[in-house]
PDBML (XML) file of the C-alpha atoms, coordinates in Angstrom:
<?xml version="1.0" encoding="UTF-8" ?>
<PDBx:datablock datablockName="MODEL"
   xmlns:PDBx="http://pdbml.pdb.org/schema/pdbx-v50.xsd"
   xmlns:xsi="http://www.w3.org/2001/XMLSchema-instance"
   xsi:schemaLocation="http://pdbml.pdb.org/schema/pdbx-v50.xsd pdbx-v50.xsd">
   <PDBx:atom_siteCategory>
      <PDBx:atom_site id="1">
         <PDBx:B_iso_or_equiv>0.00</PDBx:B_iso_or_equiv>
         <PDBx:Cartn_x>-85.600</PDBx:Cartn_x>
         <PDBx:Cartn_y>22.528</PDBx:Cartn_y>
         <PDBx:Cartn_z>-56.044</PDBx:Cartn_z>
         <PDBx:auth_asym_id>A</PDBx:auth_asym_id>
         <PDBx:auth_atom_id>CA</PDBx:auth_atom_id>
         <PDBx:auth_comp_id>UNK</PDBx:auth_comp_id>
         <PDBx:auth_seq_id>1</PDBx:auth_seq_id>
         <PDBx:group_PDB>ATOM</PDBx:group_PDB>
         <PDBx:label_alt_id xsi:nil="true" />
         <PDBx:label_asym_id>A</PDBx:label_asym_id>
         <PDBx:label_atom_id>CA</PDBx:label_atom_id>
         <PDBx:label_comp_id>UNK</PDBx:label_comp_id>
         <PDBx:label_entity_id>1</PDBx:label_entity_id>
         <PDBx:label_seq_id>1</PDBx:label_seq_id>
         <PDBx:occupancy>1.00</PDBx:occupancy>
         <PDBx:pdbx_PDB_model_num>1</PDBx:pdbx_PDB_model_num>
         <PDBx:type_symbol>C</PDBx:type_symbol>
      </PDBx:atom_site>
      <PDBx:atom_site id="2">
         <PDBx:B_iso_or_equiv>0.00</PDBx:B_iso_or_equiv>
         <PDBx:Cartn_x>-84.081</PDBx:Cartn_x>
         <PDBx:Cartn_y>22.988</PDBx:Cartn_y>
         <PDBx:Cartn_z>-52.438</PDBx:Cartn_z>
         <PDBx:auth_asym_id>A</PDBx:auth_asym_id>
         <PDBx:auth_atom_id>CA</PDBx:auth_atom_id>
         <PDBx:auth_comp_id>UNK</PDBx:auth_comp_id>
         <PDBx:auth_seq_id>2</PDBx:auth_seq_id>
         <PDBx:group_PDB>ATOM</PDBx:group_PDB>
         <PDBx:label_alt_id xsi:nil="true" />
         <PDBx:label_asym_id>A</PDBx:label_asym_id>
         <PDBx:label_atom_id>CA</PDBx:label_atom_id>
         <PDBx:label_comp_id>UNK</PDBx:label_comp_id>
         <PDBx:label_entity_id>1</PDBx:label_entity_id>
         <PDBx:label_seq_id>2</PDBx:label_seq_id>
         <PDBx:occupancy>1.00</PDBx:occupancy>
         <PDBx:pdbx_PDB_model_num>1</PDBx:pdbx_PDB_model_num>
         <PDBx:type_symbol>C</PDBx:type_symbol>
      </PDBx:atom_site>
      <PDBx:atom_site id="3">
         <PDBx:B_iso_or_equiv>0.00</PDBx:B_iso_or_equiv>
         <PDBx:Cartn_x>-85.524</PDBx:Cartn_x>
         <PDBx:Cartn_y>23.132</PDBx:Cartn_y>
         <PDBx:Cartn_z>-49.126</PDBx:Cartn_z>
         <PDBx:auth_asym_id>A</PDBx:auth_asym_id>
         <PDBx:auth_atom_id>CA</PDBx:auth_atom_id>
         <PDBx:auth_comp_id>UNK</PDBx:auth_comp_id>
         <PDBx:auth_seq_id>3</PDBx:auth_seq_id>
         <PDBx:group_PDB>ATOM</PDBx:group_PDB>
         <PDBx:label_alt_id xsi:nil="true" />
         <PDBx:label_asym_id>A</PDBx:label_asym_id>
         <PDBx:label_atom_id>CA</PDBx:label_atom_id>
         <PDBx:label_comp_id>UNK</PDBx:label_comp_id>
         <PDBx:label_entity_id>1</PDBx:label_entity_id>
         <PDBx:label_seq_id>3</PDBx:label_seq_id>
         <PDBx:occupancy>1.00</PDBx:occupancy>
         <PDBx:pdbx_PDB_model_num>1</PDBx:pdbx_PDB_model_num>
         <PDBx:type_symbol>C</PDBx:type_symbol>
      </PDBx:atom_site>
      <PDBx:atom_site id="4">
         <PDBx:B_iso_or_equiv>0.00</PDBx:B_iso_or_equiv>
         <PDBx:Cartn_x>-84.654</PDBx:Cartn_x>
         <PDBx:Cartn_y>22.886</PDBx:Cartn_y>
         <PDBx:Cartn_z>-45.855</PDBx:Cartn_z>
         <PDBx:auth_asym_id>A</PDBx:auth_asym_id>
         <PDBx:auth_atom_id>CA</PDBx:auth_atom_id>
         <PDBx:auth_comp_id>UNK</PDBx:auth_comp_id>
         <PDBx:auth_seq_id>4</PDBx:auth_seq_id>
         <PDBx:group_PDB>ATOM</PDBx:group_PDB>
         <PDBx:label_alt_id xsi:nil="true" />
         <PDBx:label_asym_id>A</PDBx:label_asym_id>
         <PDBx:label_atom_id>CA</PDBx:label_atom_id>
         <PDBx:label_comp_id>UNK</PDBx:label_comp_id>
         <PDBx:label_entity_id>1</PDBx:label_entity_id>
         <PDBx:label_seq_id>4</PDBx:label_seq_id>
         <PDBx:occupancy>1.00</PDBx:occupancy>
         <PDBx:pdbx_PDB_model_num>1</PDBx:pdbx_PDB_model_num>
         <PDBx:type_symbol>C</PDBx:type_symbol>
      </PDBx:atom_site>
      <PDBx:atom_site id="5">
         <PDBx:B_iso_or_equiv>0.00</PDBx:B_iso_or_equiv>
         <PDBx:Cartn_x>-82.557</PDBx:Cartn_x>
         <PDBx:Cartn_y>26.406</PDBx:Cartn_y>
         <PDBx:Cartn_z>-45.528</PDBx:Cartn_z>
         <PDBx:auth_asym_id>A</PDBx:auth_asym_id>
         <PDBx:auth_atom_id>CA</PDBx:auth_atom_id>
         <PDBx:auth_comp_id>UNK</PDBx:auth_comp_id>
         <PDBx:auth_seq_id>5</PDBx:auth_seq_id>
         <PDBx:group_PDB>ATOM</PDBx:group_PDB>
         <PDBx:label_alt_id xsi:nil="true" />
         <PDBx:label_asym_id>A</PDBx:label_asym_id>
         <PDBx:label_atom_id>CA</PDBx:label_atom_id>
         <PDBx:label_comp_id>UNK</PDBx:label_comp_id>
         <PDBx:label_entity_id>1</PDBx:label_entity_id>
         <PDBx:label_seq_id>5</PDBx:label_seq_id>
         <PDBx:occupancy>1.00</PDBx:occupancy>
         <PDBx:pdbx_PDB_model_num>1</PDBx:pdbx_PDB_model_num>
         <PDBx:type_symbol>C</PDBx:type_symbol>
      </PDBx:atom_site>
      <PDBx:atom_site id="6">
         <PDBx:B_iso_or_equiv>0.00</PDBx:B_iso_or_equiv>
         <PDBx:Cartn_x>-82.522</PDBx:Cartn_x>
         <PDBx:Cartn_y>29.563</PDBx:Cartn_y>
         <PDBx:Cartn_z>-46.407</PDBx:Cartn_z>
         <PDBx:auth_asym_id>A</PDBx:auth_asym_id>
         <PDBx:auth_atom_id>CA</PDBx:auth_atom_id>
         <PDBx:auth_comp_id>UNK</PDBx:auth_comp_id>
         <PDBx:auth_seq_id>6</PDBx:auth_seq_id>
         <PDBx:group_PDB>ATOM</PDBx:group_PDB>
         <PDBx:label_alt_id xsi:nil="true" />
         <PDBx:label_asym_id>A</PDBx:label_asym_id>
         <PDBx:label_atom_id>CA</PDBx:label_atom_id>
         <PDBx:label_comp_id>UNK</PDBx:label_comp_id>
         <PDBx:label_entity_id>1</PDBx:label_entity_id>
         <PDBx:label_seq_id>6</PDBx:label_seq_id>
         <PDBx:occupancy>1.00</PDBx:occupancy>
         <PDBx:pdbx_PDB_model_num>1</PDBx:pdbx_PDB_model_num>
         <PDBx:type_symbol>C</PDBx:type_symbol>
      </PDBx:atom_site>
      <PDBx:atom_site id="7">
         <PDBx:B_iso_or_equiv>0.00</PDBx:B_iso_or_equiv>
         <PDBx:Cartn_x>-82.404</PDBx:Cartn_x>
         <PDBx:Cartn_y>29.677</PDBx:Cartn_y>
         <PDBx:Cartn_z>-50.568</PDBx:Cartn_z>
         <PDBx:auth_asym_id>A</PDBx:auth_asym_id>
         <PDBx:auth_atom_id>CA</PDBx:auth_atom_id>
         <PDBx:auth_comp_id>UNK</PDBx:auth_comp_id>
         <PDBx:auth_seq_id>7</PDBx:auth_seq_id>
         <PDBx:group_PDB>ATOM</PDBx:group_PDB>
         <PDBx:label_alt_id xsi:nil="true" />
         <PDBx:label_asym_id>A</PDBx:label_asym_id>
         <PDBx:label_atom_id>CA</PDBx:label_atom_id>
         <PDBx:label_comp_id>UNK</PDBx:label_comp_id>
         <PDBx:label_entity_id>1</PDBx:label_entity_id>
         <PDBx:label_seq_id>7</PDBx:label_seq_id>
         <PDBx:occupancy>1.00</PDBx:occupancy>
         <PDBx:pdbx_PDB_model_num>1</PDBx:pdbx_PDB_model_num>
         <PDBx:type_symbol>C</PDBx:type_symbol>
      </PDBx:atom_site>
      <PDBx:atom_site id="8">
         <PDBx:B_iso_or_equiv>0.00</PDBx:B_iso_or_equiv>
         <PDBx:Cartn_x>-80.404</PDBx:Cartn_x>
         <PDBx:Cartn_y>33.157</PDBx:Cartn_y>
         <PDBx:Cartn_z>-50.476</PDBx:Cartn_z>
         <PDBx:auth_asym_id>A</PDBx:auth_asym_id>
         <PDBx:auth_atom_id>CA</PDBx:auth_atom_id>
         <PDBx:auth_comp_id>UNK</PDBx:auth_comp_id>
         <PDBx:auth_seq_id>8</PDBx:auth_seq_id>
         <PDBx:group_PDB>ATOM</PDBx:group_PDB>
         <PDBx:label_alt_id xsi:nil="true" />
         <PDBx:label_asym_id>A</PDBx:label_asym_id>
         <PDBx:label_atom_id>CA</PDBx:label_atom_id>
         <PDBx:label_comp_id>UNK</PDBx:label_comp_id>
         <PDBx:label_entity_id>1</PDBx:label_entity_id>
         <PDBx:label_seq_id>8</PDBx:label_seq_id>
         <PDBx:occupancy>1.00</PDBx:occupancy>
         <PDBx:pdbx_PDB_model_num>1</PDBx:pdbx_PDB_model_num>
         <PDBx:type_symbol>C</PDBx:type_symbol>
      </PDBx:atom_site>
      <PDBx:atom_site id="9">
         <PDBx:B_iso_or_equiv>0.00</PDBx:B_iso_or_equiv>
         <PDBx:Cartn_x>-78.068</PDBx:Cartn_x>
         <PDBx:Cartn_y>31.827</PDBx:Cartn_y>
         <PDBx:Cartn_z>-48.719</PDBx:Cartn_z>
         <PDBx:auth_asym_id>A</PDBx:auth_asym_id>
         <PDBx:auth_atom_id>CA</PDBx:auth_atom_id>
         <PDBx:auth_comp_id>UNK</PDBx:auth_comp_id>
         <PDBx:auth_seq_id>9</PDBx:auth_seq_id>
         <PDBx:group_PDB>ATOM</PDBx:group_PDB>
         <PDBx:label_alt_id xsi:nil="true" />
         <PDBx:label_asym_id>A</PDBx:label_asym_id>
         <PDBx:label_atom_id>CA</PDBx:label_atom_id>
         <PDBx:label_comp_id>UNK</PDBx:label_comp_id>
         <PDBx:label_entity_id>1</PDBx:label_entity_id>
         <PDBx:label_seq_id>9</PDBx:label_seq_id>
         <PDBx:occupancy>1.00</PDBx:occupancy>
         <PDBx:pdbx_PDB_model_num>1</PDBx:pdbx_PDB_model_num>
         <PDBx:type_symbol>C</PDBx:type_symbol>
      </PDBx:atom_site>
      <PDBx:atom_site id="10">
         <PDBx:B_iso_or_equiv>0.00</PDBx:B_iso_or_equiv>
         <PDBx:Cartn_x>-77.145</PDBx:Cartn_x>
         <PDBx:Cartn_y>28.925</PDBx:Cartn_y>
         <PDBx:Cartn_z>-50.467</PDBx:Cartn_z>
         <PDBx:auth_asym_id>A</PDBx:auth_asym_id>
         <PDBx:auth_atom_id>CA</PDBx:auth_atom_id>
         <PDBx:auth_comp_id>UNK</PDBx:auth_comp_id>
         <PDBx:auth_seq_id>10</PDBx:auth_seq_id>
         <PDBx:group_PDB>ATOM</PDBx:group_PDB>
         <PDBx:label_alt_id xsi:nil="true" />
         <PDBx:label_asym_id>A</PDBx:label_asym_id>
         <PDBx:label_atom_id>CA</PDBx:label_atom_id>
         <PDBx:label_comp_id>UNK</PDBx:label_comp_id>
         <PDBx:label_entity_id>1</PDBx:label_entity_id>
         <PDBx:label_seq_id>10</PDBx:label_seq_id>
         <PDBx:occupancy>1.00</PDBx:occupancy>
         <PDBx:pdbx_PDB_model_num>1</PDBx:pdbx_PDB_model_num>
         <PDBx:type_symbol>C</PDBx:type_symbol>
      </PDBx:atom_site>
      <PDBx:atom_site id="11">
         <PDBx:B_iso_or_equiv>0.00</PDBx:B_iso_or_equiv>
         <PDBx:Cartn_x>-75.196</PDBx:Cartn_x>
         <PDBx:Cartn_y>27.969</PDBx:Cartn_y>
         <PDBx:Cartn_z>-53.499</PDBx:Cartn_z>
         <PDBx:auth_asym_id>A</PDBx:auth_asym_id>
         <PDBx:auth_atom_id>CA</PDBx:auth_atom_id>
         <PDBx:auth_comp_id>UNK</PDBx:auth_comp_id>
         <PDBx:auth_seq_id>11</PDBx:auth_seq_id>
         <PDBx:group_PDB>ATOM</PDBx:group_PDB>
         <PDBx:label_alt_id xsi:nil="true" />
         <PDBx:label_asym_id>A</PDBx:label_asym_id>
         <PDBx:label_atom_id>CA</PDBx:label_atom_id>
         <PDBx:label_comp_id>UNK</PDBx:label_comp_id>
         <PDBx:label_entity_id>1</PDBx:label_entity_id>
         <PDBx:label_seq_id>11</PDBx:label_seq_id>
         <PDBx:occupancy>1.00</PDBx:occupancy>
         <PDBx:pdbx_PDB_model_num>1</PDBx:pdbx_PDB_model_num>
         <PDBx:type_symbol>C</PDBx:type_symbol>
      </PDBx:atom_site>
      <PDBx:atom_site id="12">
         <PDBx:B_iso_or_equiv>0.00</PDBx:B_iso_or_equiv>
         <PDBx:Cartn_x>-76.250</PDBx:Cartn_x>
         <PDBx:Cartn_y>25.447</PDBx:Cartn_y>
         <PDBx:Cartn_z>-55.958</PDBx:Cartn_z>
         <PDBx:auth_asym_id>A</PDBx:auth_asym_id>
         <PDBx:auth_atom_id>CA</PDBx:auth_atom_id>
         <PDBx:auth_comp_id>UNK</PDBx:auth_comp_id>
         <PDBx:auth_seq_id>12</PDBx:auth_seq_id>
         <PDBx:group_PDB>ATOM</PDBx:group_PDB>
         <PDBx:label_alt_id xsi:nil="true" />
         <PDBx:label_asym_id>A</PDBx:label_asym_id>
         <PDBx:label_atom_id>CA</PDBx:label_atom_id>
         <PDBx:label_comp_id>UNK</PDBx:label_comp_id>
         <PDBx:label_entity_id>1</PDBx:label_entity_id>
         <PDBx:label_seq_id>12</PDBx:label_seq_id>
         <PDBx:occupancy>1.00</PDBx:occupancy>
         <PDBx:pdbx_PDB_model_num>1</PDBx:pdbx_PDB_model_num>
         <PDBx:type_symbol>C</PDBx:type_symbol>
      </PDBx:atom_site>
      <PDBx:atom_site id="13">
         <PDBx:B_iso_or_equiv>0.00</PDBx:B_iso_or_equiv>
         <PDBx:Cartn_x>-73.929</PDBx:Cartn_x>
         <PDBx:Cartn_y>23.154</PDBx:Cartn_y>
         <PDBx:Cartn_z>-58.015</PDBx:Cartn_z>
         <PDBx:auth_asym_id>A</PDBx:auth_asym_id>
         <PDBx:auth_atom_id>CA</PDBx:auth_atom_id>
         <PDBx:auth_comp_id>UNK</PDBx:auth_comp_id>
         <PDBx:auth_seq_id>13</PDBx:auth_seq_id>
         <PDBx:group_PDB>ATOM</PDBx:group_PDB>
         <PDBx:label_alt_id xsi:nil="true" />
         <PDBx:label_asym_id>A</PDBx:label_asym_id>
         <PDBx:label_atom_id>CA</PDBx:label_atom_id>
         <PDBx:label_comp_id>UNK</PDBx:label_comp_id>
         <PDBx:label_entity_id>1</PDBx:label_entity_id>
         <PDBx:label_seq_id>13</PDBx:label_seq_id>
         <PDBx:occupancy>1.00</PDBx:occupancy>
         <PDBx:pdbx_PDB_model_num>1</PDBx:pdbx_PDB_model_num>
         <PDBx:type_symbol>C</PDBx:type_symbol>
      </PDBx:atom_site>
      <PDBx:atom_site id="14">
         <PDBx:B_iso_or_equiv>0.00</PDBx:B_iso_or_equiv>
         <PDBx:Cartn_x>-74.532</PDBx:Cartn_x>
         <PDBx:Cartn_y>20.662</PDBx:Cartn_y>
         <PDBx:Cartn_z>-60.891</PDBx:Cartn_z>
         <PDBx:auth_asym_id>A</PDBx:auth_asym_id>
         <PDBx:auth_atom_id>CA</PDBx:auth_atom_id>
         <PDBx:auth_comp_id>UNK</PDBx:auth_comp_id>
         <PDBx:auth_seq_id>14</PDBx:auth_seq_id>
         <PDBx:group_PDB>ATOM</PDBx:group_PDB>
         <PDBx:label_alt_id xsi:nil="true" />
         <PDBx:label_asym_id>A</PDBx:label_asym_id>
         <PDBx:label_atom_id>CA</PDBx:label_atom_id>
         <PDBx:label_comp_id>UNK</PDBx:label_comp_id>
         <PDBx:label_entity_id>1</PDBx:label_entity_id>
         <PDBx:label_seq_id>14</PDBx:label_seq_id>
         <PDBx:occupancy>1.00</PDBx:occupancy>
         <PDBx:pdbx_PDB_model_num>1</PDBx:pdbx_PDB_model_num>
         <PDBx:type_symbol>C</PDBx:type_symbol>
      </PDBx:atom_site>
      <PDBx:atom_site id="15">
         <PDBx:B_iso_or_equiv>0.00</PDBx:B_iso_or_equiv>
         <PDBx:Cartn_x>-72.487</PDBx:Cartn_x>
         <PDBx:Cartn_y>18.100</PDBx:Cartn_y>
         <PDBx:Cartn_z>-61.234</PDBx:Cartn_z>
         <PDBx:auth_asym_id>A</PDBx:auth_asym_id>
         <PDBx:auth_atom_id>CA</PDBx:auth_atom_id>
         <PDBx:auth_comp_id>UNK</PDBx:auth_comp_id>
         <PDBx:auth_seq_id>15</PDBx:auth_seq_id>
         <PDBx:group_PDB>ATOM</PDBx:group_PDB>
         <PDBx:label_alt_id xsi:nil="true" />
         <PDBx:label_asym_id>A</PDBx:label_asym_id>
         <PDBx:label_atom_id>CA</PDBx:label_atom_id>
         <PDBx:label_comp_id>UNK</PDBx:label_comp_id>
         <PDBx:label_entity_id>1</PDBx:label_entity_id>
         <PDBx:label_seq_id>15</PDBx:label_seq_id>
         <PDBx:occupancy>1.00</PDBx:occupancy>
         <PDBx:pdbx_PDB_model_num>1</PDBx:pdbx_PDB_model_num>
         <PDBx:type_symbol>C</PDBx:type_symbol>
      </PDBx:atom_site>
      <PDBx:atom_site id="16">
         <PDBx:B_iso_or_equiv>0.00</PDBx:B_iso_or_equiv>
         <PDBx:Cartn_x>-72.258</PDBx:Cartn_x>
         <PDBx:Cartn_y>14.899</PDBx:Cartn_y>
         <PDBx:Cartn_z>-63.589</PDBx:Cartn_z>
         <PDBx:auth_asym_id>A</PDBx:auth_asym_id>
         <PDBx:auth_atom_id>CA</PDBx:auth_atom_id>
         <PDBx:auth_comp_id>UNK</PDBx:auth_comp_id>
         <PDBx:auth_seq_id>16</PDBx:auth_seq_id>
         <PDBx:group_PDB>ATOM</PDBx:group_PDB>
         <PDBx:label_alt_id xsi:nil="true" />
         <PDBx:label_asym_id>A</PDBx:label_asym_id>
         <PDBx:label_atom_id>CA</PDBx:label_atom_id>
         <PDBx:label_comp_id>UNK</PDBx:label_comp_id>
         <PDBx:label_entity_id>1</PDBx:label_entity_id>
         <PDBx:label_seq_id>16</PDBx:label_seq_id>
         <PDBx:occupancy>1.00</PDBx:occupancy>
         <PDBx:pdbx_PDB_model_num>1</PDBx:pdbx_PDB_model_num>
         <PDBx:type_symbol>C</PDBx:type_symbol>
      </PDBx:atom_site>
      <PDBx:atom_site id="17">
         <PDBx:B_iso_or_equiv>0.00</PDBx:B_iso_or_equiv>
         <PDBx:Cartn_x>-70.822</PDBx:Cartn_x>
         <PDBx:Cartn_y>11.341</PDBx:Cartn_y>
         <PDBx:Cartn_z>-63.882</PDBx:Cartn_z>
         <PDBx:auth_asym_id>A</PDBx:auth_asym_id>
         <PDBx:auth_atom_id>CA</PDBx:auth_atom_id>
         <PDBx:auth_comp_id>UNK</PDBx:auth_comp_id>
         <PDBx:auth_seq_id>17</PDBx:auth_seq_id>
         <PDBx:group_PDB>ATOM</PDBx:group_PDB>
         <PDBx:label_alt_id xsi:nil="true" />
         <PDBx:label_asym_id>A</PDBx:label_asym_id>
         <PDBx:label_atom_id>CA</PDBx:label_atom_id>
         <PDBx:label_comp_id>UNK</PDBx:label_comp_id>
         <PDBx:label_entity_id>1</PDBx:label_entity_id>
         <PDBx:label_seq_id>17</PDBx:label_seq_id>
         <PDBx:occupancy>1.00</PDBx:occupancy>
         <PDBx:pdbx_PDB_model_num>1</PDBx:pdbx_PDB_model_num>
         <PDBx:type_symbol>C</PDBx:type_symbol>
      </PDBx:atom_site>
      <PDBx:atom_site id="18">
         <PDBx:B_iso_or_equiv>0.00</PDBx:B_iso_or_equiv>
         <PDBx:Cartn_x>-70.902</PDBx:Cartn_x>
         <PDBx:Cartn_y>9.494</PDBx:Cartn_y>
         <PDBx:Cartn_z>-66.837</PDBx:Cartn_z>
         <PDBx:auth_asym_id>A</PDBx:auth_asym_id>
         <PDBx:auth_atom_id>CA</PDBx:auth_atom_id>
         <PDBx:auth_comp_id>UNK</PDBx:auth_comp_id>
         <PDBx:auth_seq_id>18</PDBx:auth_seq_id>
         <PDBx:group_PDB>ATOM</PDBx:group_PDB>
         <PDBx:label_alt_id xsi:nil="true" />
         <PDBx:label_asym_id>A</PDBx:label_asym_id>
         <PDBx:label_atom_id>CA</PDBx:label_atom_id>
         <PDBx:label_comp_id>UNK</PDBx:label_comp_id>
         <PDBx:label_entity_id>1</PDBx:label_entity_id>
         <PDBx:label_seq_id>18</PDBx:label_seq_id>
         <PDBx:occupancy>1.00</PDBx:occupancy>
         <PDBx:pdbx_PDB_model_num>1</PDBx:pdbx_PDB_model_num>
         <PDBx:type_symbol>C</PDBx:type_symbol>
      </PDBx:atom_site>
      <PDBx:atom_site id="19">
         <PDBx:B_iso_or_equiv>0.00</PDBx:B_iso_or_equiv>
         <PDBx:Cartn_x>-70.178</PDBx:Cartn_x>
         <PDBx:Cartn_y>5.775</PDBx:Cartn_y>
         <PDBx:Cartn_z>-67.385</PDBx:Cartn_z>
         <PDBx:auth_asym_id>A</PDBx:auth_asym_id>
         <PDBx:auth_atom_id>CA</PDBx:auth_atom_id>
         <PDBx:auth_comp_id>UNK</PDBx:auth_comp_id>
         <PDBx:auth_seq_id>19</PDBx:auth_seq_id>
         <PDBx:group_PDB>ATOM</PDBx:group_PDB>
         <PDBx:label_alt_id xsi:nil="true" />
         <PDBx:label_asym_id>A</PDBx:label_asym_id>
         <PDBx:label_atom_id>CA</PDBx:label_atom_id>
         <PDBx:label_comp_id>UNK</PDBx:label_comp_id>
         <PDBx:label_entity_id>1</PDBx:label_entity_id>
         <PDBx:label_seq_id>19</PDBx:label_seq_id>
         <PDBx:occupancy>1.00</PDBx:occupancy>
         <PDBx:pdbx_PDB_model_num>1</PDBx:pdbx_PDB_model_num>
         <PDBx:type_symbol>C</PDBx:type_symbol>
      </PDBx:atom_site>
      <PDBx:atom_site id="20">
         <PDBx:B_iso_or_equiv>0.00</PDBx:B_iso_or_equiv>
         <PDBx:Cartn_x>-67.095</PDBx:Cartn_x>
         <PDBx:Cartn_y>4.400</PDBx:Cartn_y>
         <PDBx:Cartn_z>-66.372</PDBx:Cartn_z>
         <PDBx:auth_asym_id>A</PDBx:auth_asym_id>
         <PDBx:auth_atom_id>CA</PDBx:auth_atom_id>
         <PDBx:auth_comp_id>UNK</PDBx:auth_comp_id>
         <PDBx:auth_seq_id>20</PDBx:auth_seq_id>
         <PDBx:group_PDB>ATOM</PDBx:group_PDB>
         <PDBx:label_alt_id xsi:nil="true" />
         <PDBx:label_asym_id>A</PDBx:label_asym_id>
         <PDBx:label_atom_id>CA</PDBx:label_atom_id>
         <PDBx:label_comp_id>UNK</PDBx:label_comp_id>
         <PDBx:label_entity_id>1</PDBx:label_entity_id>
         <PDBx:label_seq_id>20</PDBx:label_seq_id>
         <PDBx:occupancy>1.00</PDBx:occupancy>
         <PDBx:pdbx_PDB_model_num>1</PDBx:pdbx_PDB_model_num>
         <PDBx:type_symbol>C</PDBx:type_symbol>
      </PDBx:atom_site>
      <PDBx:atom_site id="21">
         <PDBx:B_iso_or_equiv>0.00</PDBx:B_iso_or_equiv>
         <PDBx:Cartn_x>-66.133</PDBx:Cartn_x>
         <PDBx:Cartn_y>8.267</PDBx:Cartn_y>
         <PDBx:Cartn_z>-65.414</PDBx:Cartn_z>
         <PDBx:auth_asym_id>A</PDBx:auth_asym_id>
         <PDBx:auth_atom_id>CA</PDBx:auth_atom_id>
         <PDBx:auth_comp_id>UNK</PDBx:auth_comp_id>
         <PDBx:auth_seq_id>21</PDBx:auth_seq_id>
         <PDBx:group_PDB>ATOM</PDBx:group_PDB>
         <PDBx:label_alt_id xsi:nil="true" />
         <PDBx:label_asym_id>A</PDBx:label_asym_id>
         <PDBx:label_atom_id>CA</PDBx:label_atom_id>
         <PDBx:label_comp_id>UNK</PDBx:label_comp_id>
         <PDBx:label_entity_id>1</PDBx:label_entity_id>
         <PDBx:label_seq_id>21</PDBx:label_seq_id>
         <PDBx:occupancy>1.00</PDBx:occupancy>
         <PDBx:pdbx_PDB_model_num>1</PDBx:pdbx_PDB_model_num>
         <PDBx:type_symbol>C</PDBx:type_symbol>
      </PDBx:atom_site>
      <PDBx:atom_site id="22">
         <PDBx:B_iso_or_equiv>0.00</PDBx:B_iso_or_equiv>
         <PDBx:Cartn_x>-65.587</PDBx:Cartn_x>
         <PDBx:Cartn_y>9.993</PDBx:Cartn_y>
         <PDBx:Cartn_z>-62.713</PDBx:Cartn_z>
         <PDBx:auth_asym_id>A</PDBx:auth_asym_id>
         <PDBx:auth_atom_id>CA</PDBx:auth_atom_id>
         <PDBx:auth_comp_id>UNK</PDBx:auth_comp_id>
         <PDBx:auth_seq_id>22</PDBx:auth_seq_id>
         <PDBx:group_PDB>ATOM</PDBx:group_PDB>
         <PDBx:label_alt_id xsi:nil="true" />
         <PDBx:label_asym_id>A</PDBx:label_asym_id>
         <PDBx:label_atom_id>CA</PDBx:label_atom_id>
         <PDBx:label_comp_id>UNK</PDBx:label_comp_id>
         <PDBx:label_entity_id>1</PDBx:label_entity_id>
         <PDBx:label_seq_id>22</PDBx:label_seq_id>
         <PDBx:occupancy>1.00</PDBx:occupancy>
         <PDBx:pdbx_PDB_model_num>1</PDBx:pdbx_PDB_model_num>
         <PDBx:type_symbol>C</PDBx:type_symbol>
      </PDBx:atom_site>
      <PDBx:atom_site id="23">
         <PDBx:B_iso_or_equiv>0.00</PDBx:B_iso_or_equiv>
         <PDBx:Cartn_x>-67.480</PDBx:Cartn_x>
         <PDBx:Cartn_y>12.730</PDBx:Cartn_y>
         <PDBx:Cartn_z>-61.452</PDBx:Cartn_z>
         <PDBx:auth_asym_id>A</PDBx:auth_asym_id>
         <PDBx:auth_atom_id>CA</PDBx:auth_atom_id>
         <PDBx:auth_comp_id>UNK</PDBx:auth_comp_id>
         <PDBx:auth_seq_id>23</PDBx:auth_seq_id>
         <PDBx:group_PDB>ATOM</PDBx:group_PDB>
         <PDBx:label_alt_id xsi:nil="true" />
         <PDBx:label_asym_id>A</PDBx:label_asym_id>
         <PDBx:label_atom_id>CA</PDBx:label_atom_id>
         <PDBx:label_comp_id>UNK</PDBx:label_comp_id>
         <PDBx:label_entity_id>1</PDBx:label_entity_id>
         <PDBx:label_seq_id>23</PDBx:label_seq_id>
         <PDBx:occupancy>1.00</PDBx:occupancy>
         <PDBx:pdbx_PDB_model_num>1</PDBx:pdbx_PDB_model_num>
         <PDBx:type_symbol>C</PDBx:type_symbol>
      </PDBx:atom_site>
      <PDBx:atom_site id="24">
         <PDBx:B_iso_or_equiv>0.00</PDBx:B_iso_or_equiv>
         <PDBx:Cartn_x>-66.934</PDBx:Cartn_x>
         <PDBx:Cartn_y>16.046</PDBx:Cartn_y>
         <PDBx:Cartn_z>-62.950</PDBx:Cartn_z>
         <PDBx:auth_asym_id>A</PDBx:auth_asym_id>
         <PDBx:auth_atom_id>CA</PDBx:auth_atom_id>
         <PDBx:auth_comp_id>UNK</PDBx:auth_comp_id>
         <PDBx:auth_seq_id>24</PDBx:auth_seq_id>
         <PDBx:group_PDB>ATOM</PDBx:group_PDB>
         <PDBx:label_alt_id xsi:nil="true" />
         <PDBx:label_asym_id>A</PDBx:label_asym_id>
         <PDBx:label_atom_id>CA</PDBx:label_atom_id>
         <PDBx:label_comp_id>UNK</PDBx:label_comp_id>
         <PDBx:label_entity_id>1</PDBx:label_entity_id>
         <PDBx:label_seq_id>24</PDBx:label_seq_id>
         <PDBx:occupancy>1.00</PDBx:occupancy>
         <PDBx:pdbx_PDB_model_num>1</PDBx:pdbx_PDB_model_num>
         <PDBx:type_symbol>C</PDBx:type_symbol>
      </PDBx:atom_site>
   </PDBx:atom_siteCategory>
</PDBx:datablock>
């Protein structure tokens, strides 16, 4: 959930990190 701006103008990533991983 985002706030704080305009939601149509945004664009909304998902990212993960597992152990010993690096982000991805």
């Amino acid at each position: 959930t985002a706030s704080g701006f305009t939601f149509e103008r945004l664009s909304i990533g998902w990212f993960r990190q597992a152990p010993g991983k690096e982000r991805e």
